[in-house]
C-alpha atoms as a PDB file:
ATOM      1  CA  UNK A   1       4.256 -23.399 -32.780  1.00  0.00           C
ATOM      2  CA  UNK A   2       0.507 -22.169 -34.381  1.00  0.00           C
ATOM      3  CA  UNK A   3      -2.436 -23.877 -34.882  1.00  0.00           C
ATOM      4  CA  UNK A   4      -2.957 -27.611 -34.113  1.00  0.00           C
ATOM      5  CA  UNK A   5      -4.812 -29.349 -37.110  1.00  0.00           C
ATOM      6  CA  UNK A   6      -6.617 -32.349 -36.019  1.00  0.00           C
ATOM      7  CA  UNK A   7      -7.975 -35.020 -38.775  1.00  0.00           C
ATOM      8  CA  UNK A   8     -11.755 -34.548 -39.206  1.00  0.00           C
ATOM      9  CA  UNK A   9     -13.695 -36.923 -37.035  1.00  0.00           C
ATOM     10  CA  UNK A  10     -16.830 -36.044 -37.700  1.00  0.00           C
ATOM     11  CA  UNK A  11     -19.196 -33.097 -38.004  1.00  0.00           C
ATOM     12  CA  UNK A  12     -17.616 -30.814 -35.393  1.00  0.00           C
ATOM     13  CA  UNK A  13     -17.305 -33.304 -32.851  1.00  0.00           C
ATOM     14  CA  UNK A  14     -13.722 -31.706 -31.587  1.00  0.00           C
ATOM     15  CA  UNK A  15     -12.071 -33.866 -34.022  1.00  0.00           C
ATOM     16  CA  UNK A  16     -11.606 -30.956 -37.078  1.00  0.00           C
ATOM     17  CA  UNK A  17     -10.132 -27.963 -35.505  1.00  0.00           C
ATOM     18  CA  UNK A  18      -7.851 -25.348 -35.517  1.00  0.00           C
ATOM     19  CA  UNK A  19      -6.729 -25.087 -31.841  1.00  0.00           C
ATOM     20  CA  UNK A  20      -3.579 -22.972 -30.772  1.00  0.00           C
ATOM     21  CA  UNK A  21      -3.404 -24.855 -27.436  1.00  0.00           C
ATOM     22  CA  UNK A  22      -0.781 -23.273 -25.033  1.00  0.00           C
ATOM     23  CA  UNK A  23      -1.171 -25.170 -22.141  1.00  0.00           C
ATOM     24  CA  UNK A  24       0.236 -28.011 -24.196  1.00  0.00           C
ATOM     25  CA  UNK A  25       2.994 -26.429 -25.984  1.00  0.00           C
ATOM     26  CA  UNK A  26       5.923 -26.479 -25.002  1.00  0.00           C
ATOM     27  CA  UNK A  27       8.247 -24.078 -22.897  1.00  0.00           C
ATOM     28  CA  UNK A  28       7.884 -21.884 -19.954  1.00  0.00           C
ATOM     29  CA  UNK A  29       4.839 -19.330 -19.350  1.00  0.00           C
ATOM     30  CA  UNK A  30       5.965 -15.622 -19.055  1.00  0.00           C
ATOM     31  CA  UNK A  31       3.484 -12.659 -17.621  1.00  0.00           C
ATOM     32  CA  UNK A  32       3.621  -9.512 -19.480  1.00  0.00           C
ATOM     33  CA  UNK A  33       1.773  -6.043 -20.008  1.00  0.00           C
ATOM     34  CA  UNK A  34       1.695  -4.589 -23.893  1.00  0.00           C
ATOM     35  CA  UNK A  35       0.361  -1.211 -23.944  1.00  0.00           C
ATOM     36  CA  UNK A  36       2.061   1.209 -21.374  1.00  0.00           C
ATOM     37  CA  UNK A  37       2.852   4.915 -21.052  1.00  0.00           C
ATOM     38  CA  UNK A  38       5.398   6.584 -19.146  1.00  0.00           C
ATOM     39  CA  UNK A  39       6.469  10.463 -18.932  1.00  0.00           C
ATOM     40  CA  UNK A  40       7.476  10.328 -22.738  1.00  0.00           C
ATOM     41  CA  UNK A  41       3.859  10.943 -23.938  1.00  0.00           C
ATOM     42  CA  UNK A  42       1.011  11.097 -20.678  1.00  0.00           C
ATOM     43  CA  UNK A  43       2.048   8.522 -18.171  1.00  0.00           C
ATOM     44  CA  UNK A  44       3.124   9.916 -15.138  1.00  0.00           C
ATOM     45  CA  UNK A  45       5.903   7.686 -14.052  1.00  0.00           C
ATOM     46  CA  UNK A  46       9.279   8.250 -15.743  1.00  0.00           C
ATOM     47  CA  UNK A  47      10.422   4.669 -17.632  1.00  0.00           C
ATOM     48  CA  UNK A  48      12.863   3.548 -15.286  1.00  0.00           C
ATOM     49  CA  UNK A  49      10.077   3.915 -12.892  1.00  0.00           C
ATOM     50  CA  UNK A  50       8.030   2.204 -15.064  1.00  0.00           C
ATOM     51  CA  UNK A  51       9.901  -0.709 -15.609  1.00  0.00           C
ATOM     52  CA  UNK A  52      10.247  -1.351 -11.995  1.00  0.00           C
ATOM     53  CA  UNK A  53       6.932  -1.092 -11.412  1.00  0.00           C
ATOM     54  CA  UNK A  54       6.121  -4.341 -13.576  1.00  0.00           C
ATOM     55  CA  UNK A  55       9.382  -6.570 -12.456  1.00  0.00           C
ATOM     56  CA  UNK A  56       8.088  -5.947  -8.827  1.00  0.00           C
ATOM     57  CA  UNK A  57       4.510  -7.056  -9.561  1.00  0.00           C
ATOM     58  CA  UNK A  58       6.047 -10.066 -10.481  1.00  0.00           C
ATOM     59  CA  UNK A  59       5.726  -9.586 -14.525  1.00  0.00           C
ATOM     60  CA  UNK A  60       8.479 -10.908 -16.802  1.00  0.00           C
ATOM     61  CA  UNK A  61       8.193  -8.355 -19.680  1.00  0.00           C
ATOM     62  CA  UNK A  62       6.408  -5.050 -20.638  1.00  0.00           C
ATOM     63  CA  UNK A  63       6.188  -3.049 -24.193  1.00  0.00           C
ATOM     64  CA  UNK A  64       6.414   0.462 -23.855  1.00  0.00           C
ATOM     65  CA  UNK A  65       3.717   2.155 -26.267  1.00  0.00           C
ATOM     66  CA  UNK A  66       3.739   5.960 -25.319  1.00  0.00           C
ATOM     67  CA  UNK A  67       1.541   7.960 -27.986  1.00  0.00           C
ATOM     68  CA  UNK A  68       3.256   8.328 -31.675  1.00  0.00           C
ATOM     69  CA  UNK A  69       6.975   8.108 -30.425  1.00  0.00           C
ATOM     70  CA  UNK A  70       9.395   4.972 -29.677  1.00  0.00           C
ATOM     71  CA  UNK A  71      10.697   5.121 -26.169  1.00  0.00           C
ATOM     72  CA  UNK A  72      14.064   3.359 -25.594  1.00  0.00           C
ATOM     73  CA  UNK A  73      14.246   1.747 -21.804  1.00  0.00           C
ATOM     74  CA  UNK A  74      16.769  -0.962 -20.564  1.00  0.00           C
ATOM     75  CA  UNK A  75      15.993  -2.969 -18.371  1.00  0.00           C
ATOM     76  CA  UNK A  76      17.214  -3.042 -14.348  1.00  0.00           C
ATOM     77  CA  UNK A  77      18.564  -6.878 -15.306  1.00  0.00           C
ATOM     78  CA  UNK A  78      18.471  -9.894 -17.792  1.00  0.00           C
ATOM     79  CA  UNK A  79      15.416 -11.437 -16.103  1.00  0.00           C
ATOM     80  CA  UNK A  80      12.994  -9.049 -17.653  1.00  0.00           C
ATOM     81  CA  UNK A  81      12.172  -7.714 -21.040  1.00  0.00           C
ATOM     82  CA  UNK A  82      11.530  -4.774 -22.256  1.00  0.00           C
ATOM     83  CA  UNK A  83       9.644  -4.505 -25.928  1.00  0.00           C
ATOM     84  CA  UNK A  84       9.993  -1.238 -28.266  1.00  0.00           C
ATOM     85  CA  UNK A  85       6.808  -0.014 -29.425  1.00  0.00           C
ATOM     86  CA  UNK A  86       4.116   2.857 -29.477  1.00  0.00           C
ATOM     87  CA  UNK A  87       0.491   3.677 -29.794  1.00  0.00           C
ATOM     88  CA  UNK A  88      -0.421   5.409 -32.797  1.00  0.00           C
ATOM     89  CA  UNK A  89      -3.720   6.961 -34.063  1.00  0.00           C
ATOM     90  CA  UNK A  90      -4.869   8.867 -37.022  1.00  0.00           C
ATOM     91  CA  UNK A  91      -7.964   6.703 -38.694  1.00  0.00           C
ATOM     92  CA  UNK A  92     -11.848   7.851 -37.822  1.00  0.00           C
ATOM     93  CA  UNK A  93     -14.089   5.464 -37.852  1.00  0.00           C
ATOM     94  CA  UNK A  94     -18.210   5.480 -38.498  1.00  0.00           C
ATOM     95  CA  UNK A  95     -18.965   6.685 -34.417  1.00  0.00           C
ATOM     96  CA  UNK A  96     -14.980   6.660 -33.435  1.00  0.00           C
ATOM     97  CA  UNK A  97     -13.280  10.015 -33.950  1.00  0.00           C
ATOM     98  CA  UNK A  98     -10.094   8.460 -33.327  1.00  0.00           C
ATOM     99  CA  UNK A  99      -9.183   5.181 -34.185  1.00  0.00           C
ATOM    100  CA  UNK A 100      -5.877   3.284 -31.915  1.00  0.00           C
ATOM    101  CA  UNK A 101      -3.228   0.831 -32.881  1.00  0.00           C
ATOM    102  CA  UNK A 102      -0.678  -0.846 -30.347  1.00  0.00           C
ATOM    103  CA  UNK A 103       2.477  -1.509 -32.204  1.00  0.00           C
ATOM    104  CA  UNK A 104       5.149  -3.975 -30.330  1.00  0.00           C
ATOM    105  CA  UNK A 105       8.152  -5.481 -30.219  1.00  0.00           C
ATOM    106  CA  UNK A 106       9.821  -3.494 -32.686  1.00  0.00           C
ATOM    107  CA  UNK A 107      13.593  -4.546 -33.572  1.00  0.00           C
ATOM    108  CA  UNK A 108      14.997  -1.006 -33.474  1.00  0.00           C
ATOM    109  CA  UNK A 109      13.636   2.447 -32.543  1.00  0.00           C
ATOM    110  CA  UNK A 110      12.407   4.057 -35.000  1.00  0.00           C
ATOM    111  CA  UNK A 111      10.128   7.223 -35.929  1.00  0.00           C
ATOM    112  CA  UNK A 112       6.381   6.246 -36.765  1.00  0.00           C
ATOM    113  CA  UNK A 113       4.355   8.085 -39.252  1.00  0.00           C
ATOM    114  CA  UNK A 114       2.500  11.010 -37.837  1.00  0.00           C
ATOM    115  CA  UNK A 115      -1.249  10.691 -38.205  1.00  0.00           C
ATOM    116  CA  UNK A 116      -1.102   7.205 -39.980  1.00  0.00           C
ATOM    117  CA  UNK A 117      -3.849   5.693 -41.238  1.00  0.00           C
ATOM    118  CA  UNK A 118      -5.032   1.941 -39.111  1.00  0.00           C
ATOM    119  CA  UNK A 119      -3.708   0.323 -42.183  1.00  0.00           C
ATOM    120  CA  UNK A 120      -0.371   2.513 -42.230  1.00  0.00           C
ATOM    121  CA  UNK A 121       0.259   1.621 -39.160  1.00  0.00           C
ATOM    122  CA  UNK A 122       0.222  -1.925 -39.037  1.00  0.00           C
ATOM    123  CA  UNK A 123       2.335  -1.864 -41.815  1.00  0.00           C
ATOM    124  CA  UNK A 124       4.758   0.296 -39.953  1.00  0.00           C
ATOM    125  CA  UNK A 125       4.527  -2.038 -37.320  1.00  0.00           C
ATOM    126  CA  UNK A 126       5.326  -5.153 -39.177  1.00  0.00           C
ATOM    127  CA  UNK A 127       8.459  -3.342 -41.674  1.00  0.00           C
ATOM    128  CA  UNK A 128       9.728  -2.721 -38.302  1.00  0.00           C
ATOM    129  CA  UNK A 129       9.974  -6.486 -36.734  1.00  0.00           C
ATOM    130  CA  UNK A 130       6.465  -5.937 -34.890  1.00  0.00           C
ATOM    131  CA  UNK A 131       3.359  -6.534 -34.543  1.00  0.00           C
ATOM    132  CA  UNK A 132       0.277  -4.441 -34.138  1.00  0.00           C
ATOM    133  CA  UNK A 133      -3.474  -4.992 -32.372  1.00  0.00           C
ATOM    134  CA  UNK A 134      -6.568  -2.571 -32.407  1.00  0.00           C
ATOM    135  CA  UNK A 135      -6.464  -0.377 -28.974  1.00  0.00           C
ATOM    136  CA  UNK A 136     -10.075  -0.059 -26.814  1.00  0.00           C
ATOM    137  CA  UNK A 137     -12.505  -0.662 -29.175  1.00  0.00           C
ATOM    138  CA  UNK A 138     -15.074   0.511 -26.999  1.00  0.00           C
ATOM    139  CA  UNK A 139     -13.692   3.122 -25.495  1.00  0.00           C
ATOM    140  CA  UNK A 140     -12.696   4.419 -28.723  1.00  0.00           C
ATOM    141  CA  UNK A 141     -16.497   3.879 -30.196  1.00  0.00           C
ATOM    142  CA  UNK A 142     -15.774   1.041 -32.805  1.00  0.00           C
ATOM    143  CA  UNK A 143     -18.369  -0.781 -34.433  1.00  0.00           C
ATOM    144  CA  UNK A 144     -18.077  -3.734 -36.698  1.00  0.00           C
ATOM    145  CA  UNK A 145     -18.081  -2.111 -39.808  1.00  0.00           C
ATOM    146  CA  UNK A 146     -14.708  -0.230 -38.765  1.00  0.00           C
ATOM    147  CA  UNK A 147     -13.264  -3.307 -37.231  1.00  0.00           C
ATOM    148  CA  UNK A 148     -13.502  -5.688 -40.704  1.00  0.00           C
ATOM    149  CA  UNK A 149     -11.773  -2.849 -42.494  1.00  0.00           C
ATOM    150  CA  UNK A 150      -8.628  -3.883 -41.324  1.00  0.00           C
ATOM    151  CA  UNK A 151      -6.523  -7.097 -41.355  1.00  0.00           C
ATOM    152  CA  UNK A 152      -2.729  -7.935 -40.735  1.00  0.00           C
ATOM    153  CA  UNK A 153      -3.103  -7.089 -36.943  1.00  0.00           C
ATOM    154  CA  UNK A 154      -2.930  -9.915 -34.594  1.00  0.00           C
ATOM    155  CA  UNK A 155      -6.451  -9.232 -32.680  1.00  0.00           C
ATOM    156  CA  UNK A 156      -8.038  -6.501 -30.426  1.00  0.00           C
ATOM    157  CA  UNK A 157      -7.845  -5.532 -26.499  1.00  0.00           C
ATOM    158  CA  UNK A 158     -10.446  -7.709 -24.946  1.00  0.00           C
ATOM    159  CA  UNK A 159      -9.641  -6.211 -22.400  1.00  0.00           C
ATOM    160  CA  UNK A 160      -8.058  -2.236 -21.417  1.00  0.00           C
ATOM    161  CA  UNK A 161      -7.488  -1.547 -17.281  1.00  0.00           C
ATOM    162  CA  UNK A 162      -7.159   1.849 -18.002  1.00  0.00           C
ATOM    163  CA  UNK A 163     -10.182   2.078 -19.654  1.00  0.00           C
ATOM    164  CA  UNK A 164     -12.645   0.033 -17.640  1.00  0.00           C
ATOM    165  CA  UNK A 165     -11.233   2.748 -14.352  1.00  0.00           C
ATOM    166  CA  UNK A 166     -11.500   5.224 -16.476  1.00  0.00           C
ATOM    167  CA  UNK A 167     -15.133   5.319 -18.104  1.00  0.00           C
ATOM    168  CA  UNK A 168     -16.121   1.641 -17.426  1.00  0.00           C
ATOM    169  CA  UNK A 169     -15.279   0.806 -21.030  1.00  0.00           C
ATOM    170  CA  UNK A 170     -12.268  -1.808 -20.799  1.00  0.00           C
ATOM    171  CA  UNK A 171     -14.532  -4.542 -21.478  1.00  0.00           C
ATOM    172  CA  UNK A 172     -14.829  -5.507 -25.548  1.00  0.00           C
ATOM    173  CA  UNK A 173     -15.319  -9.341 -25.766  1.00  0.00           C
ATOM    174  CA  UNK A 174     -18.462  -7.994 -28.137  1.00  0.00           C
ATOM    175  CA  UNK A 175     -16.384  -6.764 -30.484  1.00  0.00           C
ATOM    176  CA  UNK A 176     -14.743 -10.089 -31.176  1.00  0.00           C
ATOM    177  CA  UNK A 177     -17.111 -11.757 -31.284  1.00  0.00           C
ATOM    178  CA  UNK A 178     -18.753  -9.346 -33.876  1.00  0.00           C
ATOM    179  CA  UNK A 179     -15.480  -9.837 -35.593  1.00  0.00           C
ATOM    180  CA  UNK A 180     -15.094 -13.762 -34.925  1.00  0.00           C
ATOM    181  CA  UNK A 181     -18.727 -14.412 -35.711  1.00  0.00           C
ATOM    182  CA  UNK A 182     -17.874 -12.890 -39.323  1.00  0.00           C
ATOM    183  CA  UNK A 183     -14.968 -15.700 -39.934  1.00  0.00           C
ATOM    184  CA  UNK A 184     -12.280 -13.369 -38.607  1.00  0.00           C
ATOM    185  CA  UNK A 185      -9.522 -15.296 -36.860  1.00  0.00           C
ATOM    186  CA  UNK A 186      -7.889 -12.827 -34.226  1.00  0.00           C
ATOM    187  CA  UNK A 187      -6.611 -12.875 -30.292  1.00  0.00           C
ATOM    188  CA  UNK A 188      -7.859 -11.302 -27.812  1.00  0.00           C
ATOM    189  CA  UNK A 189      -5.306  -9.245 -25.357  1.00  0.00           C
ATOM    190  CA  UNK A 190      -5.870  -7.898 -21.973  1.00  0.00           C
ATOM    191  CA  UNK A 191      -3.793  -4.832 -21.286  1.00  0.00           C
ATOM    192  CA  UNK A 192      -3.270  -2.187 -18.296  1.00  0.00           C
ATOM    193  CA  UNK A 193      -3.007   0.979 -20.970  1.00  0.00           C
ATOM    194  CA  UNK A 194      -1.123   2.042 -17.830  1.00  0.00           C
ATOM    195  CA  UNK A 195      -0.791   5.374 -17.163  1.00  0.00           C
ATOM    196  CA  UNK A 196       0.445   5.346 -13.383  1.00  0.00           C
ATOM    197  CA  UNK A 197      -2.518   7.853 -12.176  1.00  0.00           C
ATOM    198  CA  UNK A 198      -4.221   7.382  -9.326  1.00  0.00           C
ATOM    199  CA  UNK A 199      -7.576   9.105  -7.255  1.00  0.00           C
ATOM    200  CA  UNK A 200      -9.841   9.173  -4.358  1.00  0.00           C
ATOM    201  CA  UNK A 201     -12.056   7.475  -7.075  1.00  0.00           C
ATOM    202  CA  UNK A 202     -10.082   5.064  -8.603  1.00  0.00           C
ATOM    203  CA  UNK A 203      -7.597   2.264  -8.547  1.00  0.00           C
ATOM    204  CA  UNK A 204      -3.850   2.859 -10.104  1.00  0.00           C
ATOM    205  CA  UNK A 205      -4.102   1.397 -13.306  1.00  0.00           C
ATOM    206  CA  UNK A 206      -0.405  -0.161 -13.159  1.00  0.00           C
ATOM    207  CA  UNK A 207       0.196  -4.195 -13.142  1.00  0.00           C
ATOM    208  CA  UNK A 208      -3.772  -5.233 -13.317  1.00  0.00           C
ATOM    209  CA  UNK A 209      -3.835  -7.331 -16.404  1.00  0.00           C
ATOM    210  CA  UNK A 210      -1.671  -9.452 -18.337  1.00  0.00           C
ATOM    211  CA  UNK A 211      -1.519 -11.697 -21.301  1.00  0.00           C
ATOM    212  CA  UNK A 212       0.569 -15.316 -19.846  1.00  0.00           C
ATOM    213  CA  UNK A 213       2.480 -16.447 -22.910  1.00  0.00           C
ATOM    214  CA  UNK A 214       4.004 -19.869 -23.449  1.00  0.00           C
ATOM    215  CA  UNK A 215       7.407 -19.430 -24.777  1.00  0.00           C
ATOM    216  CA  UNK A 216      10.489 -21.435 -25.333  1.00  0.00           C
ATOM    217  CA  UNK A 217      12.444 -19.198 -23.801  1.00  0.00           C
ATOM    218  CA  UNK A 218      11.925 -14.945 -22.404  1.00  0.00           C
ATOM    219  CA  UNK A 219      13.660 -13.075 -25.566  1.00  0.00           C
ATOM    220  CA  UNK A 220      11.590 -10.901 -28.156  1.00  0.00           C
ATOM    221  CA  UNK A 221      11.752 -13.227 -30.707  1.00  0.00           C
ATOM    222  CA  UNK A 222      10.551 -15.768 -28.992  1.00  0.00           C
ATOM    223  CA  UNK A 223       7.388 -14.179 -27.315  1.00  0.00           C
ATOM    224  CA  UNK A 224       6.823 -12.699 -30.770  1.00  0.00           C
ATOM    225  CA  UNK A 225       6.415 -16.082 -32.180  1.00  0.00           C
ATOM    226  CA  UNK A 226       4.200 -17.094 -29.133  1.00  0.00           C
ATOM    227  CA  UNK A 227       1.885 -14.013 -29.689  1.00  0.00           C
ATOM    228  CA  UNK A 228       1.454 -14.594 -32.963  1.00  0.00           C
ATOM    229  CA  UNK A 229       0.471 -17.869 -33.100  1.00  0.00           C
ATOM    230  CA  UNK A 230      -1.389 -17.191 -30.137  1.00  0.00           C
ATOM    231  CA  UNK A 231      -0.222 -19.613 -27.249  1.00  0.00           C
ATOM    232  CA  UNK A 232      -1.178 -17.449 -24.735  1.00  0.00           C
ATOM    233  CA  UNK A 233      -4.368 -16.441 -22.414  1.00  0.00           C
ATOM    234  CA  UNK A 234      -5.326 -13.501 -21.027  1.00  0.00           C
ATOM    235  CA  UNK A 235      -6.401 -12.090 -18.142  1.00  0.00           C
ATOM    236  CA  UNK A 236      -7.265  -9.202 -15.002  1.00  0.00           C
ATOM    237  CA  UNK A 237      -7.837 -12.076 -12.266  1.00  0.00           C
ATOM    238  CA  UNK A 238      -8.289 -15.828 -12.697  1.00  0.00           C
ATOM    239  CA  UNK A 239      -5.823 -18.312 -13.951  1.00  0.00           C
ATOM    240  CA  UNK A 240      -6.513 -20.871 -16.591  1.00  0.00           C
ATOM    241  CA  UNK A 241      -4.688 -24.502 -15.919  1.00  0.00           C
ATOM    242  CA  UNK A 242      -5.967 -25.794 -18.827  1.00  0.00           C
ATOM    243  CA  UNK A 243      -7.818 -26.599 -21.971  1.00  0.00           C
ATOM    244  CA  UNK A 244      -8.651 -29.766 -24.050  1.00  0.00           C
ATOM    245  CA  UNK A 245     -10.876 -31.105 -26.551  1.00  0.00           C
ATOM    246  CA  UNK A 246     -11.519 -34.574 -26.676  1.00  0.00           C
ATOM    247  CA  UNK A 247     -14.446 -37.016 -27.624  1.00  0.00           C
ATOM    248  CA  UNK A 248     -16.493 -34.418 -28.704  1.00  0.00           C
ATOM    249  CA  UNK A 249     -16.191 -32.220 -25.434  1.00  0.00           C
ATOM    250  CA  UNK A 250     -14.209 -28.768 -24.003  1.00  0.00           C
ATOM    251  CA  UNK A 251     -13.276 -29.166 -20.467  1.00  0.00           C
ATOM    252  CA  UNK A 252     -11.465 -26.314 -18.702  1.00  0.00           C
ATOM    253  CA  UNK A 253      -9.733 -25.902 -15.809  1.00  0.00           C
ATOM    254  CA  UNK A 254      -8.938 -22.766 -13.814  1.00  0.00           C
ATOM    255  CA  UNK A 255      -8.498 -21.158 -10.432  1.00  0.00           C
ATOM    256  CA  UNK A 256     -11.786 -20.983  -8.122  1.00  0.00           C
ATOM    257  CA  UNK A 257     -14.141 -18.989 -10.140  1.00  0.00           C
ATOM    258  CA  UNK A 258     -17.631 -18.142  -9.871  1.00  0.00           C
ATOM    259  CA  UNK A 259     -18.542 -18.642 -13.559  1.00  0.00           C
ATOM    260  CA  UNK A 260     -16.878 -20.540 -17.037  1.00  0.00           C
ATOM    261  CA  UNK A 261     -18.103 -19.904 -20.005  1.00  0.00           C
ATOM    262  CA  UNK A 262     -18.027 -21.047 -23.960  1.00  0.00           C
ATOM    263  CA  UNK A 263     -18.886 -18.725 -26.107  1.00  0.00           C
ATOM    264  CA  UNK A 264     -19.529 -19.354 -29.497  1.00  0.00           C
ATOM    265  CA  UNK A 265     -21.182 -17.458 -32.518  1.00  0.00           C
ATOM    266  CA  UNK A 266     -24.505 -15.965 -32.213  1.00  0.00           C
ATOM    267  CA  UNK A 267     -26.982 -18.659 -30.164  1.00  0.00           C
ATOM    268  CA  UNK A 268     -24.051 -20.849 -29.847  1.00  0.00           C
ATOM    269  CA  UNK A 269     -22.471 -21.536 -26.373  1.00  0.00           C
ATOM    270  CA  UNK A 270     -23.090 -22.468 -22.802  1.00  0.00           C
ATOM    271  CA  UNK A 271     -22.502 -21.010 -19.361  1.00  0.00           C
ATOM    272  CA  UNK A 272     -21.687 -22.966 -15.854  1.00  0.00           C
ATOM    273  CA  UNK A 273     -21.847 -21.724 -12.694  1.00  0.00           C
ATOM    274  CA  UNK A 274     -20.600 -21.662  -9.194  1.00  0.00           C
ATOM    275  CA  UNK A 275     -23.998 -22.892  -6.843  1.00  0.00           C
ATOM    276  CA  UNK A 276     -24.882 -20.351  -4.202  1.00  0.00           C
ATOM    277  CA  UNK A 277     -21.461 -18.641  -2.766  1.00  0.00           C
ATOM    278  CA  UNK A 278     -18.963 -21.440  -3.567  1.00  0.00           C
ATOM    279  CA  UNK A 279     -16.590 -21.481  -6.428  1.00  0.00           C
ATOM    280  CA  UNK A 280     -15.398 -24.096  -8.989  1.00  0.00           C
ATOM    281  CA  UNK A 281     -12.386 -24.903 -10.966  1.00  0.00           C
ATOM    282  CA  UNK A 282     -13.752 -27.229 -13.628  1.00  0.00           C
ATOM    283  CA  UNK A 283     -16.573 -27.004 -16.651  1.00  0.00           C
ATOM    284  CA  UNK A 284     -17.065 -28.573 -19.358  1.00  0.00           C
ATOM    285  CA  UNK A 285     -19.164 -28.221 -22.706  1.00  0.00           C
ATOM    286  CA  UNK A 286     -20.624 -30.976 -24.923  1.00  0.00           C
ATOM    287  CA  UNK A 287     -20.241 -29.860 -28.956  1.00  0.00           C
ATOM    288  CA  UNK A 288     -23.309 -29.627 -30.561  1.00  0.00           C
ATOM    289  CA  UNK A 289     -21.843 -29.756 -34.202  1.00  0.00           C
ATOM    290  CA  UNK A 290     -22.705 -26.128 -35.103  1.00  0.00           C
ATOM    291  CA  UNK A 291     -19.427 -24.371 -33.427  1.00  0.00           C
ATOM    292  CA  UNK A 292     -17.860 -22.289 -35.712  1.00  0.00           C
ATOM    293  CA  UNK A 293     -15.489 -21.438 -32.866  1.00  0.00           C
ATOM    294  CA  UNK A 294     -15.488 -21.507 -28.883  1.00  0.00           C
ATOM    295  CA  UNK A 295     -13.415 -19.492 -26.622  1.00  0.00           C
ATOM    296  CA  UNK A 296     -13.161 -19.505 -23.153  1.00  0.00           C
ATOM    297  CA  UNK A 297     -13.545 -17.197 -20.460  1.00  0.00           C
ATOM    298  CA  UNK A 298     -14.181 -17.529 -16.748  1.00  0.00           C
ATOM    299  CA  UNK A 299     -15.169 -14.945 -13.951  1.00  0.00           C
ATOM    300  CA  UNK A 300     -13.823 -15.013 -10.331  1.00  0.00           C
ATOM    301  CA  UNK A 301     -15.683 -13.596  -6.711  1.00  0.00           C
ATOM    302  CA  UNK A 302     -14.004 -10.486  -7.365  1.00  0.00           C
ATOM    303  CA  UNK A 303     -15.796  -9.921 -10.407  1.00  0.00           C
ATOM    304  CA  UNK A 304     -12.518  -9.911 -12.806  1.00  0.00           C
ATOM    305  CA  UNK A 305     -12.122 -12.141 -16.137  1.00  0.00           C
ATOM    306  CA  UNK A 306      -9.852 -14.517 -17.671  1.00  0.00           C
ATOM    307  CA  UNK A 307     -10.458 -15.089 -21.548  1.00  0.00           C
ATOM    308  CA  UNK A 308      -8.495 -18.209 -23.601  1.00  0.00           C
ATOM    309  CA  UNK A 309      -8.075 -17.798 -27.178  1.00  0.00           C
ATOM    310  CA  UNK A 310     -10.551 -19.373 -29.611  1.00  0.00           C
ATOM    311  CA  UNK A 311     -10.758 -22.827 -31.227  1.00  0.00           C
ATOM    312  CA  UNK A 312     -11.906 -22.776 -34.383  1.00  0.00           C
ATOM    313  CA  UNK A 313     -14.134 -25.294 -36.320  1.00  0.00           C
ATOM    314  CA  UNK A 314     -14.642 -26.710 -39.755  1.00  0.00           C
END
């Protein structure tokens, strides 16, 4: 599984790319949630509670990430995983005073380093079977110049539910970009950041976003492997069917949206919309031969996002 390496075709007609294409790999597609809290740190649900939460929202696996300490959780039954991991903070950035790091799918619990540093904790993350991604860049105040500090982590939260209900700043496609316009290959993950609370105000920020991997098969090792070679999509809403590059052309295919759009580095790109109040399901985008990369995202009537992982150019 990875990156698909096509033989150069031309100058970035879709021929020489770097595409990790999930919609044409091969397994099963599995829903799950990465960055959660329960009553071990400040979530208000206990993790049993948790757990059932996610299996009856129709998700297939969840990583528990309550703030600087593993929580162990079994599962009700085999049909739904449960990942080791934690959130752990200790870095300040140039605005941020505190700077995040999701750690998952750990192979054992284990106690993380108290006030790490971002690079620490990666590191942790990775001695420890797992992998790692930046937390809420936004919400947390990051700016490019903290972001291409770091490397070894698989990518950044695209998008954070907890966040956007919060103080309306879930939303951090800008932030890759800043980091993919700079040559930086990295995923983008939607998360809930779930904390179970709930107001007059304010949705419950439990089972709202998702990453859909393609996996062989729904065991940690195998939705590691999927994650990091990023066969997977992300989203709070729509569903993406598919993506494919051919003859010099993107076309994507989703659920009835209101907008699809390629972005691309800088002035790069192209946007196609839905006429008047009706929806499509299909878009595509003719390459222009100065794509450094091109991702995908799409918006539905409800106003929530899907985004695809980038393919990469030359």
């Amino acid at each position: 599984m990875g990156f698909v390496r096509q033989p150069p075709r031309g100058r970035n007609n879709g021929g020489d790319r770097e595409f990790a294409d999930p919609f044409a790999a091969s397994g099963h597609w599995y829903k799950g949630n990465l960055h959660t809290h329960t009553t071990c740190s400040d979530g208000a649900l206990d993790p049993p509670d948790v757990v059932a939460r996610y299996q009856e929202a129709g998700y297939d696996f969840l990583a528990i990430t309550d703030h600087r300490t593993v929580t162990p959780v079994e599962p009700a039954d085999d049909d739904f995983l449960v990942l080791l991991g934690a959130e752990l903070d200790g870095d300040r950035g140039e605005v941020a005073e505190s700077v995040h790091v999701v750690t998952f799918g750990l192979s054992k619990v284990a106690v993380p380093p108290e006030n790490p540093s971002v690079a620490e904790a990666i590191v942790w993350a990775k001695e420890h079977g797992g992998e790692a991604l930046i937390a809420h860049p936004y919400w947390s105040g990051l700016v490019a110049s903290d972001l291409l500090r770091w490397d070894g982590h698989l990518g950044v939260e695209v998008f954070n539910t907890g966040c956007h209900f919060e103080i309306a700043k879930g939303y951090s496609a800008v932030h890759w970009d800043d980091l993919l316009g700079r040559g930086r290959r990295l995923w983008g993950f939607a998360v809930d950041d779930s904390h179970h609370h709930s107001s007059a105000d304010a949705p419950v920020d439990t089972a709202k976003a998702w990453v859909m991997v393609k996996a062989e098969e729904l065991t940690r090792e195998a939705i590691l492997a999927s994650l990091r070679a990023g066969l997977f999509y992300s989203s709070w809403g729509p569903t993406i069917h598919e993506i494919t590059v051919a003859q010099g052309e993107i076309r994507a295919r989703t659920s009835p949206v209101k907008e699809i759009s390629f972005v691309a580095q800088r002035w790069a790109g192209g946007s196609v919309f839905a006429a008047d109040n009706r929806t499509r399901t299909e878009a595509a985008y003719r390459l222009r031969g100065r794509e450094e990369y091109v991702r995908v995202e799409c918006r539905d009537a409800s106003g929530r996002w899907a985004w695809a992982n980038p393919i990469f150019f030359g």
